[in-house]
C-alpha atoms as a PDB file:
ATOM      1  CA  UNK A   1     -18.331-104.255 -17.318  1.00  0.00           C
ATOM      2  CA  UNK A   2     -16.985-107.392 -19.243  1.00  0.00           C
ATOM      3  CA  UNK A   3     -18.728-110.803 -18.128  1.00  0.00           C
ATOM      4  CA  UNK A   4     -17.077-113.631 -17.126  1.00  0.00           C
ATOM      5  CA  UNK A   5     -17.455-117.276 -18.198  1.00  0.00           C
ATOM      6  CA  UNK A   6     -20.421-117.984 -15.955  1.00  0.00           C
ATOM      7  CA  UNK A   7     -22.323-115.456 -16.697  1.00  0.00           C
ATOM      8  CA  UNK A   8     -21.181-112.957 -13.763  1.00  0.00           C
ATOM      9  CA  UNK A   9     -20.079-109.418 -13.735  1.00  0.00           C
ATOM     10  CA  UNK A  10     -16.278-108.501 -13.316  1.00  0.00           C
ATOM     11  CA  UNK A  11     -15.313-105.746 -11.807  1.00  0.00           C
ATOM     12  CA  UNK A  12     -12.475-103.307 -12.976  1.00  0.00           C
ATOM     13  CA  UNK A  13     -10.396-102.098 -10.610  1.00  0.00           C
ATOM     14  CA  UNK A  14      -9.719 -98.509 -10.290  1.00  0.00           C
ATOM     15  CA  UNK A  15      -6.153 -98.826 -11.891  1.00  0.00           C
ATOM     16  CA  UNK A  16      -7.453-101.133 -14.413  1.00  0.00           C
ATOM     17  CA  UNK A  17     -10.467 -98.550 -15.149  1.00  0.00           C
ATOM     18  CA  UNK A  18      -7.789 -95.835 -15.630  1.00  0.00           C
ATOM     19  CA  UNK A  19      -5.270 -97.280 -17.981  1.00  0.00           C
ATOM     20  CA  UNK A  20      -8.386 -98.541 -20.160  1.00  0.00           C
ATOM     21  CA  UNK A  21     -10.206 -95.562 -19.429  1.00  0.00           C
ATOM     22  CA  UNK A  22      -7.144 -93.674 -21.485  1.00  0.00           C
ATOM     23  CA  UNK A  23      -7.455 -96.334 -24.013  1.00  0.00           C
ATOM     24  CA  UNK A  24     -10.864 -95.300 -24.688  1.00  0.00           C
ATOM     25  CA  UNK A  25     -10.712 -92.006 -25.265  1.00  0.00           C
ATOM     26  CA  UNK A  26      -7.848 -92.102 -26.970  1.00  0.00           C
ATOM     27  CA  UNK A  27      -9.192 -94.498 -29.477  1.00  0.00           C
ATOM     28  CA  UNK A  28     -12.778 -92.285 -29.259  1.00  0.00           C
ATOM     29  CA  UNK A  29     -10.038 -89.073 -30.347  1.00  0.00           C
ATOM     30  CA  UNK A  30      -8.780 -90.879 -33.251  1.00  0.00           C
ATOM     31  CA  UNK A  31     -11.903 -91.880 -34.802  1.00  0.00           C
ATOM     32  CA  UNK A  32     -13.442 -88.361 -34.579  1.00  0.00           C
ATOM     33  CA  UNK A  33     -10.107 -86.841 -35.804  1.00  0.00           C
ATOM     34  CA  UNK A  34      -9.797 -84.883 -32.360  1.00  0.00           C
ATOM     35  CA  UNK A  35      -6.218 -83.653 -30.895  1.00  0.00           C
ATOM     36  CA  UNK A  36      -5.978 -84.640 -27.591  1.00  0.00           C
ATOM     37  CA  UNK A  37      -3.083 -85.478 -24.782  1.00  0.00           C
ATOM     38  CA  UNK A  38      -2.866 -87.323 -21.328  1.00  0.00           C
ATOM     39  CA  UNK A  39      -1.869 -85.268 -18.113  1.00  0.00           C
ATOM     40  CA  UNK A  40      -0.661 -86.278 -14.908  1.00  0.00           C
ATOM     41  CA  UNK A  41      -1.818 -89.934 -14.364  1.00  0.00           C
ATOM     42  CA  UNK A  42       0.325 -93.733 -15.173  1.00  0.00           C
ATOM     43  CA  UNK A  43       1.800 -91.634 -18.109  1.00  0.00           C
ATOM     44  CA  UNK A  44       3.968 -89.222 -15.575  1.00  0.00           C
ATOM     45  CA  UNK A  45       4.732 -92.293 -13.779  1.00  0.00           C
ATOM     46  CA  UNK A  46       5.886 -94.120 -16.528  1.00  0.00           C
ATOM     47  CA  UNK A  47       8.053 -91.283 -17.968  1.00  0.00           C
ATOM     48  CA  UNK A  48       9.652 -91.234 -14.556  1.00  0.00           C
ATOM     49  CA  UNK A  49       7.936 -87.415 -13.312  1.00  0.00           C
ATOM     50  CA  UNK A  50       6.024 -88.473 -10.722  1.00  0.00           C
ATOM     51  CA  UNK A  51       6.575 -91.474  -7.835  1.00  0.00           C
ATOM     52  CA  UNK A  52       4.189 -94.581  -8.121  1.00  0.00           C
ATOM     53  CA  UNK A  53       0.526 -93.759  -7.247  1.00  0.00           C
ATOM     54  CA  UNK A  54      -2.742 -95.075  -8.273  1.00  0.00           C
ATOM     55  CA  UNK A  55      -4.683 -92.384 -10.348  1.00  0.00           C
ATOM     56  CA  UNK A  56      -8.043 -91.952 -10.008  1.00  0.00           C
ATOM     57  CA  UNK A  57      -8.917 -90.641 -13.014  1.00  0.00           C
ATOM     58  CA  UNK A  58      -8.318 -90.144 -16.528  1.00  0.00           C
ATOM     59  CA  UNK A  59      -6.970 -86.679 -17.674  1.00  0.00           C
ATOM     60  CA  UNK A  60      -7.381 -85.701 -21.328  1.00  0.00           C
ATOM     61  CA  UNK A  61      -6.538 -82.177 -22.600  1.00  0.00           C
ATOM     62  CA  UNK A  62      -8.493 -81.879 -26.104  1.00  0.00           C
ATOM     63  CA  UNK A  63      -7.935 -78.594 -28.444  1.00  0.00           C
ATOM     64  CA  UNK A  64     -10.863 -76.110 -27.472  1.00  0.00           C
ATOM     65  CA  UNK A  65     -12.261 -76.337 -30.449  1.00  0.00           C
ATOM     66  CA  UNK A  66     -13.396 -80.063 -30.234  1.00  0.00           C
ATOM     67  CA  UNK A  67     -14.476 -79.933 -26.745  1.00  0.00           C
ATOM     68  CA  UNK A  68     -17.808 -80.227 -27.215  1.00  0.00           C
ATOM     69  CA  UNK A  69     -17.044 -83.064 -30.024  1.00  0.00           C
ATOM     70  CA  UNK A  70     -15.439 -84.946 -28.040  1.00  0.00           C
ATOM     71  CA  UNK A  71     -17.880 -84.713 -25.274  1.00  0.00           C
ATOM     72  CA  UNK A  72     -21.121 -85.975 -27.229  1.00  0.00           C
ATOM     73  CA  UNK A  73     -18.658 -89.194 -28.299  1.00  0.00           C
ATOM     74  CA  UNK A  74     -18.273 -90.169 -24.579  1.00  0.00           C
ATOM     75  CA  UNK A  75     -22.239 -89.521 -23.797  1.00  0.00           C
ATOM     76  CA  UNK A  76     -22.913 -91.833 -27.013  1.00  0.00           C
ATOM     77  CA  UNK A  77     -20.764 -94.531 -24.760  1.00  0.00           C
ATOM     78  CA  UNK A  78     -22.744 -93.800 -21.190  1.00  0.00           C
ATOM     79  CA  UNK A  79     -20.347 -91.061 -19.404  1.00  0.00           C
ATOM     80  CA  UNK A  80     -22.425 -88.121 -18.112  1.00  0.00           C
ATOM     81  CA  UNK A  81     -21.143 -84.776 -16.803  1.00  0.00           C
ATOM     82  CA  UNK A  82     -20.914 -84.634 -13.325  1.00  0.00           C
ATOM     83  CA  UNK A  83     -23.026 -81.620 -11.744  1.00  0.00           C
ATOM     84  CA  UNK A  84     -20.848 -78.332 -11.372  1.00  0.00           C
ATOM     85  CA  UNK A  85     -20.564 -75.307  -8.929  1.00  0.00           C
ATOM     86  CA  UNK A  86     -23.099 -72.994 -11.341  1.00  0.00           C
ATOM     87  CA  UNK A  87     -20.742 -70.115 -10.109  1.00  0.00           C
ATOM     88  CA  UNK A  88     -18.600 -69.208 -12.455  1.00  0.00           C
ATOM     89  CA  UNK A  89     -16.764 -66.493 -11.118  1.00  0.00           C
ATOM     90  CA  UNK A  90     -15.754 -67.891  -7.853  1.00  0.00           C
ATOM     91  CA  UNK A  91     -15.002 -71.449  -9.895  1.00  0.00           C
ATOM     92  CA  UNK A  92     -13.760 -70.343 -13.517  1.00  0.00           C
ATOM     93  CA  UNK A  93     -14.036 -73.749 -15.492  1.00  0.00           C
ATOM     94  CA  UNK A  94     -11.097 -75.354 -17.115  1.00  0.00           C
ATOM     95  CA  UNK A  95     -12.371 -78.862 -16.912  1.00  0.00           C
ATOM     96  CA  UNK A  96     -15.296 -81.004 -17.697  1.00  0.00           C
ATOM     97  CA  UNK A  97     -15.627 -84.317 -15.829  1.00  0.00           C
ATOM     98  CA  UNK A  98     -17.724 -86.652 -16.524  1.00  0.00           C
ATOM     99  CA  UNK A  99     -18.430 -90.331 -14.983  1.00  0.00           C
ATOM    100  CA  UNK A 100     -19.882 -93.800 -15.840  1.00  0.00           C
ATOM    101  CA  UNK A 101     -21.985 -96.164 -13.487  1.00  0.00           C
ATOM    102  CA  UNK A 102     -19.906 -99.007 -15.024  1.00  0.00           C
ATOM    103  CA  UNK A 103     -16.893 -97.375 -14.828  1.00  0.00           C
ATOM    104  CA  UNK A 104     -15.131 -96.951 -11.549  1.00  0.00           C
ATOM    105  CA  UNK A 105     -12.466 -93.681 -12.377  1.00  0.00           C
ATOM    106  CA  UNK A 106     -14.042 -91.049 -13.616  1.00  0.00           C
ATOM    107  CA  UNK A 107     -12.422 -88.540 -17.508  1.00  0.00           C
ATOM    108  CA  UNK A 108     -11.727 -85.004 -16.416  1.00  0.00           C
ATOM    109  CA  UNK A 109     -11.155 -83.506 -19.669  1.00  0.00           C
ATOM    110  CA  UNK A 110      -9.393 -80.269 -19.895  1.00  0.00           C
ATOM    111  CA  UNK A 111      -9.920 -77.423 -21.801  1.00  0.00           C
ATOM    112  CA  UNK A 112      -7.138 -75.470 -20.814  1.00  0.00           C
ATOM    113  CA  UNK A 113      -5.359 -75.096 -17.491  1.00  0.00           C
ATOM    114  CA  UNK A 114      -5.449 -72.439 -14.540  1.00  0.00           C
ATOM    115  CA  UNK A 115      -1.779 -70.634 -14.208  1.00  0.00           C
ATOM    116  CA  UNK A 116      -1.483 -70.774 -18.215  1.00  0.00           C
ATOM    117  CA  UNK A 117      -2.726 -67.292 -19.294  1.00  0.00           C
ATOM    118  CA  UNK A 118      -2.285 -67.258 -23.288  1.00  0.00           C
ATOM    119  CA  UNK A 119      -5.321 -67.875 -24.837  1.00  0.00           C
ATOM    120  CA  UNK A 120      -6.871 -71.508 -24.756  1.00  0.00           C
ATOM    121  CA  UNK A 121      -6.536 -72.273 -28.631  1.00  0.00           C
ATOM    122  CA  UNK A 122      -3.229 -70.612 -28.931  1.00  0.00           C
ATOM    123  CA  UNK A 123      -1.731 -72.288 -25.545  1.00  0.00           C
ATOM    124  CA  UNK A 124      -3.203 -75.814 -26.974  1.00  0.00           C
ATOM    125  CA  UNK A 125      -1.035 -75.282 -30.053  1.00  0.00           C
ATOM    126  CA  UNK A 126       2.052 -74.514 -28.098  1.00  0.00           C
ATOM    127  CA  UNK A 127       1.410 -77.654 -26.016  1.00  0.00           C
ATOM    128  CA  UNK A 128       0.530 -80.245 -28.378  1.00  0.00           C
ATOM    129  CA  UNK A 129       4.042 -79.347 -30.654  1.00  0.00           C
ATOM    130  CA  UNK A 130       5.800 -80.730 -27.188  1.00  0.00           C
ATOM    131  CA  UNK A 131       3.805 -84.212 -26.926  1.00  0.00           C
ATOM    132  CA  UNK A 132       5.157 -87.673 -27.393  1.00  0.00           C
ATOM    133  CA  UNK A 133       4.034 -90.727 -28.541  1.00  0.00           C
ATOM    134  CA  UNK A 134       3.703 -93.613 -25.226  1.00  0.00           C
ATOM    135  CA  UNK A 135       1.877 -97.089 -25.187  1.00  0.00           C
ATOM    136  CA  UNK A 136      -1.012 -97.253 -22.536  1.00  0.00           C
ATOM    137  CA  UNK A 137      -3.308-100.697 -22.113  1.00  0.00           C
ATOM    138  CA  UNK A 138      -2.384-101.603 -26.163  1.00  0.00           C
ATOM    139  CA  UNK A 139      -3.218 -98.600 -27.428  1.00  0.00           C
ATOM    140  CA  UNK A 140      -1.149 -95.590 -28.258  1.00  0.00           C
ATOM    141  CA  UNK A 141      -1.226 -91.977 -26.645  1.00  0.00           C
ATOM    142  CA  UNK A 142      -0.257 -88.647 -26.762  1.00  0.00           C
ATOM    143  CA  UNK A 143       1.396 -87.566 -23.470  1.00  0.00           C
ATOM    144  CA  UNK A 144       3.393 -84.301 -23.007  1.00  0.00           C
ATOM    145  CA  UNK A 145       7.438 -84.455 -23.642  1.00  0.00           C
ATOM    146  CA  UNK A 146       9.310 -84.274 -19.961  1.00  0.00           C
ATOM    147  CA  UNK A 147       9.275 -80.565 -19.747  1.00  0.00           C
ATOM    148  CA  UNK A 148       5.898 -80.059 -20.548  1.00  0.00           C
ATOM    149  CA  UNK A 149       5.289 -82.573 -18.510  1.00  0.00           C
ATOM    150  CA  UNK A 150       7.020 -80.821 -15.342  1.00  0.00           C
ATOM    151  CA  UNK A 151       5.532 -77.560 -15.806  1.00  0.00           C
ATOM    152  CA  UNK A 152       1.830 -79.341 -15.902  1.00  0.00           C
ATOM    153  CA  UNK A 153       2.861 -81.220 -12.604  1.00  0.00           C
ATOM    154  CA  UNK A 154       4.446 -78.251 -11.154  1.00  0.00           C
ATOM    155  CA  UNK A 155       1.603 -75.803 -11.764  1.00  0.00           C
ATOM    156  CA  UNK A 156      -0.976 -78.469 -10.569  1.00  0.00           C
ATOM    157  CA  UNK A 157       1.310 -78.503  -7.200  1.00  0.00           C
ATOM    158  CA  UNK A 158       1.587 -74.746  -7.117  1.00  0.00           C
ATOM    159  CA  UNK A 159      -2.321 -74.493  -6.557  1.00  0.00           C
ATOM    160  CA  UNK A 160      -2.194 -75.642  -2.834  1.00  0.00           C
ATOM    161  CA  UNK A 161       1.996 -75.158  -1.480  1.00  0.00           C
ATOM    162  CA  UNK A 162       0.854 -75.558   1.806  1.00  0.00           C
ATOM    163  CA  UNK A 163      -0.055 -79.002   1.507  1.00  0.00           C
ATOM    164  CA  UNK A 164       2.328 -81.763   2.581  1.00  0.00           C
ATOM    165  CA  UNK A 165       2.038 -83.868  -0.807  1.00  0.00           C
ATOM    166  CA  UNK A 166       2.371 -80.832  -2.784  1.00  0.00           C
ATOM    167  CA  UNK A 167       5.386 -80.271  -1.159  1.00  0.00           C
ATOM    168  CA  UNK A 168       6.715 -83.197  -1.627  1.00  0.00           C
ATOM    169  CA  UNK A 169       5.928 -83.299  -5.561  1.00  0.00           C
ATOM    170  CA  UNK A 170       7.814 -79.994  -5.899  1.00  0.00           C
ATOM    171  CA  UNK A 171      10.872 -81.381  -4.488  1.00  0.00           C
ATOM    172  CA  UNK A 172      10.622 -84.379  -6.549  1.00  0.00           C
ATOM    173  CA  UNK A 173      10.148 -82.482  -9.477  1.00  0.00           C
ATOM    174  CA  UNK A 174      13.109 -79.724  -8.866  1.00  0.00           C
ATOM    175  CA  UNK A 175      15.282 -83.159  -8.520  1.00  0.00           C
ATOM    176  CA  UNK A 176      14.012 -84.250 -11.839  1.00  0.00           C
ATOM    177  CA  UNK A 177      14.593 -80.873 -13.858  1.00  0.00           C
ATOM    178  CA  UNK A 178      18.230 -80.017 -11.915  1.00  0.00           C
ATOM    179  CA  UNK A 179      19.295 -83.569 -12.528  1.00  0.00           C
ATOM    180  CA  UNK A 180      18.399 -83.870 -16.030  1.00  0.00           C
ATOM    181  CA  UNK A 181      18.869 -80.082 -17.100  1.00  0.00           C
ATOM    182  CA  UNK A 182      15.124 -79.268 -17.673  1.00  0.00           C
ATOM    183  CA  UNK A 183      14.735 -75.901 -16.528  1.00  0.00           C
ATOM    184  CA  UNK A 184      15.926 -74.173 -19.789  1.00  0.00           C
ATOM    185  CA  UNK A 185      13.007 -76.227 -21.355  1.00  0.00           C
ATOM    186  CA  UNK A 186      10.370 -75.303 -18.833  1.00  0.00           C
ATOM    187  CA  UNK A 187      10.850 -71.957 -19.326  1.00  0.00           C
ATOM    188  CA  UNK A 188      10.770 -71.939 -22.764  1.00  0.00           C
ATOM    189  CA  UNK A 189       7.140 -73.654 -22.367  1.00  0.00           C
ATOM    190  CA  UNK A 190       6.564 -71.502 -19.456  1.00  0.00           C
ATOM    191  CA  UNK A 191       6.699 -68.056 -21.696  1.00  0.00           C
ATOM    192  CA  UNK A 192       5.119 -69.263 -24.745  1.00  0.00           C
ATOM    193  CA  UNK A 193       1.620 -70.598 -22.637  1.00  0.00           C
ATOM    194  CA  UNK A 194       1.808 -67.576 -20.144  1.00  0.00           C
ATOM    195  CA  UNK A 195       3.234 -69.567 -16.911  1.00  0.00           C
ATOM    196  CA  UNK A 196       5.953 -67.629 -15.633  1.00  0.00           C
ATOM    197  CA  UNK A 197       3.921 -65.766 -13.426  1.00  0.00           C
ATOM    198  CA  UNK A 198       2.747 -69.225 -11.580  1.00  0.00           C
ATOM    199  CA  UNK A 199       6.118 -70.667 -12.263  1.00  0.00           C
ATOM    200  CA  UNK A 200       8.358 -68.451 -10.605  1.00  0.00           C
ATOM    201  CA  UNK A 201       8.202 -70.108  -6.657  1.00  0.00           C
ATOM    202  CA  UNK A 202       9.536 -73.318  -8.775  1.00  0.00           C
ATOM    203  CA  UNK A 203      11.565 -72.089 -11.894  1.00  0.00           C
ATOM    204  CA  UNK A 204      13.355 -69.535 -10.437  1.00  0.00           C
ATOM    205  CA  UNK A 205      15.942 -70.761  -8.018  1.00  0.00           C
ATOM    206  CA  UNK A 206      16.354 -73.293 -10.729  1.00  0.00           C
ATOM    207  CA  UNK A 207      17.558 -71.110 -13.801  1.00  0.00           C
ATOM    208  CA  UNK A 208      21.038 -70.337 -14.641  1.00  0.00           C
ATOM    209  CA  UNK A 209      21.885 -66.760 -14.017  1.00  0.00           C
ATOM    210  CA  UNK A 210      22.244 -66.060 -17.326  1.00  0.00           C
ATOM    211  CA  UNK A 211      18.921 -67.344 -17.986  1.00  0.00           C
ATOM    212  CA  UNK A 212      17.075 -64.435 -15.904  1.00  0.00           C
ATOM    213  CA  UNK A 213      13.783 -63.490 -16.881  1.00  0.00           C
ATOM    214  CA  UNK A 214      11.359 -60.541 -16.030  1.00  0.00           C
ATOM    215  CA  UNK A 215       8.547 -62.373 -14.182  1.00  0.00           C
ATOM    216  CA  UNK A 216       4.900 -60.871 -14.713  1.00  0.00           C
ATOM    217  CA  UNK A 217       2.907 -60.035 -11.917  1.00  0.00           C
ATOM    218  CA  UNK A 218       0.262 -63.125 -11.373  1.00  0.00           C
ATOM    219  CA  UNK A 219      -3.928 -62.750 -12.925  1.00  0.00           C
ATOM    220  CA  UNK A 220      -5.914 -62.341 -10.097  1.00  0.00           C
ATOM    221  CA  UNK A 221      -7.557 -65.924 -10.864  1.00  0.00           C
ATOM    222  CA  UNK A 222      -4.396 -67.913  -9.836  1.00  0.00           C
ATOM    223  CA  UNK A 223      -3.966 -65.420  -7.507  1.00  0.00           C
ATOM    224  CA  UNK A 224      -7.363 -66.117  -6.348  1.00  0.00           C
ATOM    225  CA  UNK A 225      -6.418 -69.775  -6.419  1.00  0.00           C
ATOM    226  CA  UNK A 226      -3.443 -69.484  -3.728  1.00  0.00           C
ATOM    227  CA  UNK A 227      -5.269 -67.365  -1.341  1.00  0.00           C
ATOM    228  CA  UNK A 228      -8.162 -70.150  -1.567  1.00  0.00           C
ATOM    229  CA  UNK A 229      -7.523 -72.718   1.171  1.00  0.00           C
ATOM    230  CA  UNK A 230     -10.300 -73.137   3.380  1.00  0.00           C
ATOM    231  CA  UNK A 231     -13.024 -73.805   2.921  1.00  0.00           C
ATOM    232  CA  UNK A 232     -15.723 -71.374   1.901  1.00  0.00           C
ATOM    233  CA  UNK A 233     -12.438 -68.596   0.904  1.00  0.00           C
ATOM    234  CA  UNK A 234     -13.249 -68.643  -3.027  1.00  0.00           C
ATOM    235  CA  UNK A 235     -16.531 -67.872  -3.183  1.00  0.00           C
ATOM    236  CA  UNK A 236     -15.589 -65.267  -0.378  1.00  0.00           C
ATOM    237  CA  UNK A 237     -12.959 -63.856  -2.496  1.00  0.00           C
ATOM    238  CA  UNK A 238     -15.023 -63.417  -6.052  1.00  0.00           C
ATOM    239  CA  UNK A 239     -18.068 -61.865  -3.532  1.00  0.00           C
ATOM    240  CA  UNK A 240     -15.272 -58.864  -2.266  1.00  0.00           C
ATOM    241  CA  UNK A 241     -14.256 -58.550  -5.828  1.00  0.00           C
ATOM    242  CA  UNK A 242     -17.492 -58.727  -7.591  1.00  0.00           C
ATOM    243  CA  UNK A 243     -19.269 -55.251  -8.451  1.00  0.00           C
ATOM    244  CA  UNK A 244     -21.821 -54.381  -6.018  1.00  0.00           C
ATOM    245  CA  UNK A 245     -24.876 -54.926  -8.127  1.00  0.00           C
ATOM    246  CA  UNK A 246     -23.559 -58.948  -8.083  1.00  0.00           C
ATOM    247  CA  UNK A 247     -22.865 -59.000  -4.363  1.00  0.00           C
ATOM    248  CA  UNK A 248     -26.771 -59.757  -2.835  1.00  0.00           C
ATOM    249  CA  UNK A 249     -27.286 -62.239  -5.250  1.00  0.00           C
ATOM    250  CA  UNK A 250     -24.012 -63.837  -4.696  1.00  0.00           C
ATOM    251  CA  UNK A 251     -24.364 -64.130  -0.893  1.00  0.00           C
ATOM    252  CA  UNK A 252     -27.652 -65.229  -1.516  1.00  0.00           C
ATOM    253  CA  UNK A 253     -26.315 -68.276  -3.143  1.00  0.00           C
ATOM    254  CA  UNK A 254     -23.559 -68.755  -0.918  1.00  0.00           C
ATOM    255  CA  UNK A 255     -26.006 -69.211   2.100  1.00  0.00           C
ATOM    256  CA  UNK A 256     -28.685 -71.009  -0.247  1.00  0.00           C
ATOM    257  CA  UNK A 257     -26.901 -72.845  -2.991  1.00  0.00           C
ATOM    258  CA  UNK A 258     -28.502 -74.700  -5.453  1.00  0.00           C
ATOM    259  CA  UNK A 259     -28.508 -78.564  -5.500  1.00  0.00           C
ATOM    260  CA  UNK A 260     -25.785 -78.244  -7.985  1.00  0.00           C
ATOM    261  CA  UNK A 261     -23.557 -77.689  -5.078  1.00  0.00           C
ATOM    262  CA  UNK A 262     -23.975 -80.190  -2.814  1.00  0.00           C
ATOM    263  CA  UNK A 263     -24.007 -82.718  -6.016  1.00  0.00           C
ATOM    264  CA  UNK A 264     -20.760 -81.393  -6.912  1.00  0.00           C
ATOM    265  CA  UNK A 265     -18.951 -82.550  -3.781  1.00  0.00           C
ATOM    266  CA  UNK A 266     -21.115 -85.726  -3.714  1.00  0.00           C
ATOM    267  CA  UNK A 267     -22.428 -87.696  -6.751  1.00  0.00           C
ATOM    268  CA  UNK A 268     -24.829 -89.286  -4.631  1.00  0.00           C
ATOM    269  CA  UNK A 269     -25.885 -86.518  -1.734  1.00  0.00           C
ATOM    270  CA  UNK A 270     -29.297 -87.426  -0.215  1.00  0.00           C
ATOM    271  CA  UNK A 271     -31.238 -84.989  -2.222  1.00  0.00           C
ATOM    272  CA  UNK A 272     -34.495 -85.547   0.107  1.00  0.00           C
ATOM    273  CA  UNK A 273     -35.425 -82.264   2.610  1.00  0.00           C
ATOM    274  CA  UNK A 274     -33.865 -83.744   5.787  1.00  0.00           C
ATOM    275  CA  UNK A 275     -31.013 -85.076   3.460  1.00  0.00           C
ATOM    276  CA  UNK A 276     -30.046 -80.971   2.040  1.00  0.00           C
ATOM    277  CA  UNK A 277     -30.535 -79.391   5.896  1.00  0.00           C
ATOM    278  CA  UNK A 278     -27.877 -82.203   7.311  1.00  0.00           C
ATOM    279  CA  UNK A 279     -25.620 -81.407   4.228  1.00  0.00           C
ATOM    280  CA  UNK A 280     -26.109 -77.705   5.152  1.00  0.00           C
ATOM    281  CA  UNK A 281     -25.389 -78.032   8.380  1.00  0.00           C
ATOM    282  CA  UNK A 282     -22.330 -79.681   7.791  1.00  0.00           C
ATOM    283  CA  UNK A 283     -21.319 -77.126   5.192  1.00  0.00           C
ATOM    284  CA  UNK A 284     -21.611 -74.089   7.728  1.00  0.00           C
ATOM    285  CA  UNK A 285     -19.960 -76.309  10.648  1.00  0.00           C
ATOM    286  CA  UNK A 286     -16.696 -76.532   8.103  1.00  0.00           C
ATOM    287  CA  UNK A 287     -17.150 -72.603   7.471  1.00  0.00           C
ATOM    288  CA  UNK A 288     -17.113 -72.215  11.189  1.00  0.00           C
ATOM    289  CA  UNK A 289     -14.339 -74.026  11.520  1.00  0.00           C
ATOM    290  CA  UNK A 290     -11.897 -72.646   9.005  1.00  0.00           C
ATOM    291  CA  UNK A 291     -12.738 -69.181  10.056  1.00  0.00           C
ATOM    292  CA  UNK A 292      -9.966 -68.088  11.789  1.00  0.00           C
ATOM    293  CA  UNK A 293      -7.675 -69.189   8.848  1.00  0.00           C
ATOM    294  CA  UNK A 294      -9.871 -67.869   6.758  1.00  0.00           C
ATOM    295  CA  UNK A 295      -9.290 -64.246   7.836  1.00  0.00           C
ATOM    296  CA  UNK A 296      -6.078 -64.521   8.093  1.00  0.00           C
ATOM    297  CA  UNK A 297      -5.757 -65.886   4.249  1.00  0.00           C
ATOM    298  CA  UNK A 298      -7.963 -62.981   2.890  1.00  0.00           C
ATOM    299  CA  UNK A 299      -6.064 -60.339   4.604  1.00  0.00           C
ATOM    300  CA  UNK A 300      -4.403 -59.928   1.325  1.00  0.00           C
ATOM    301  CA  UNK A 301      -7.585 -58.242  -0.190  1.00  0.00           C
ATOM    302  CA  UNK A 302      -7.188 -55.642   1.547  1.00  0.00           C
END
């Protein structure tokens, strides 16, 4: 954090954080020659696609390629990765986030993105040839073009329908592409990354009818992904699907999980032997809970 005059500390706020936060990496992109683009965030606001909110994060998609890169330049700086479910095939990963203790937003940076089923590298390319040039805190970014730009919000919305705020962003959105004539656009970005199968409960009732397309069935991970809304449900779902050599291991884990887990959901989790049993506890108490929905969610695995 900068210092004042008098020797003190200041403190960025979280708004502040993100807008230089973008600023950073952009300028850390540049100077390692790395492609990368802001999601989601003050650019969507900015280019009028999502209402006013404070973000409270930074979201960078960088070409595969240069993940790793790009990830050794922000360690060089102080960010460290932020500990991760270990199970990858209840939580496939599309993201890496990492945080700062002098920083208060943390950098998700993306990889590639769940709904979008054409390879990473090849669904990068499509993306960056539809990104635009946009001035954040002085310094200046890529950010998607407006129907990129949808289809990124949209999907992100998609994940969780049932939620009020998602909801709400869909509408918003539908305004925004039937007002402005977007939907031609989308769907052209929509076929060429592999979307249509998540974008169809948004794109379709917005297409011309000469515009109708043959909608793929959905992969069974965003599939996964919708019928994941309580808590506990995804790593219930990958332990039905897994092959029955994986299944004792995996339901070991699920009633045992490593400290990876608990870290995951909280950065600073009381690591200590009482600390894990109350965080247990409370783990199996939301289970409980969410049962009932639960069942009825998964019924679709039948």
């Amino acid at each position: 954090m900068p210092a004042a005059d008098d020797g003190s500390v200041t403190q960025l706020s979280i708004s502040e954080g993100v807008l230089l936060g973008h600023a950073l990496v952009a300028r850390l992109a540049d100077t390692l020659g790395i492609r990368a683009f802001f999601i989601k965030g003050p650019a969507s606001v900015i280019q009028g696609l999502r209402q006013p909110k404070t973000s409270a994060d930074v979201d960078v998609f960088v070409e595969p390629s240069a993940l790793e890169l790009l990830l050794q330049g922000l360690r060089q700086r102080g960010w460290r990765e932020r500990p991760v479910d270990p199970d990858s095939w209840a939580f496939p990963k599309h993201s890496v986030t990492l945080d700062h203790p002098d920083w208060p937003c943390c950098i998700d940076v993306h990889f590639r993105f769940p709904g979008m089923e054409v390879p990473p590298p090849q669904c990068f390319e499509v993306m960056w040839a539809r990104t635009e040039h946009l001035e954040l805190a002085g310094q200046g970014v890529q950010v998607p073009s407006r129907a990129l730009g949808i289809l990124i919000l949209a999907m992100h919305a998609l994940r969780s329908p049932h939620l009020p705020a998602c909801r709400q962003e869909l509408e918003f959105l539908a305004d925004i592409t039937t007002h402005h004539s977007h939907a031609l656009a989308i769907l052209d970005v929509a076929t060429a990354t592999g979307s249509l199968a998540a974008m169809r409960p948004f794109l379709e009732d917005l297409l011309p009818h000469t515009a109708a397309s043959e909608w793929p069935e959905p992969s069974v991970e965003w599939s996964n992904r919708l019928m994941a809304r309580e808590p506990g449900s995804a790593r219930l779902v990958a332990i039905v699907q897994a092959p029955w050599r994986e299944k004792p291991g995996m339901l070991w884990r699920a009633m045992f999980p490593p400290p990876e887990v608990l870290l995951s959901q909280n950065i600073n989790a009381d690591m200590s032997f009482r600390g894990r049993l109350v965080q247990h506890r409370a783990r199996w108490a939301r289970f409980l809970r969410s049962a009932p929905r639960l069942v009825r969610d998964l019924r679709g695995l039948r």
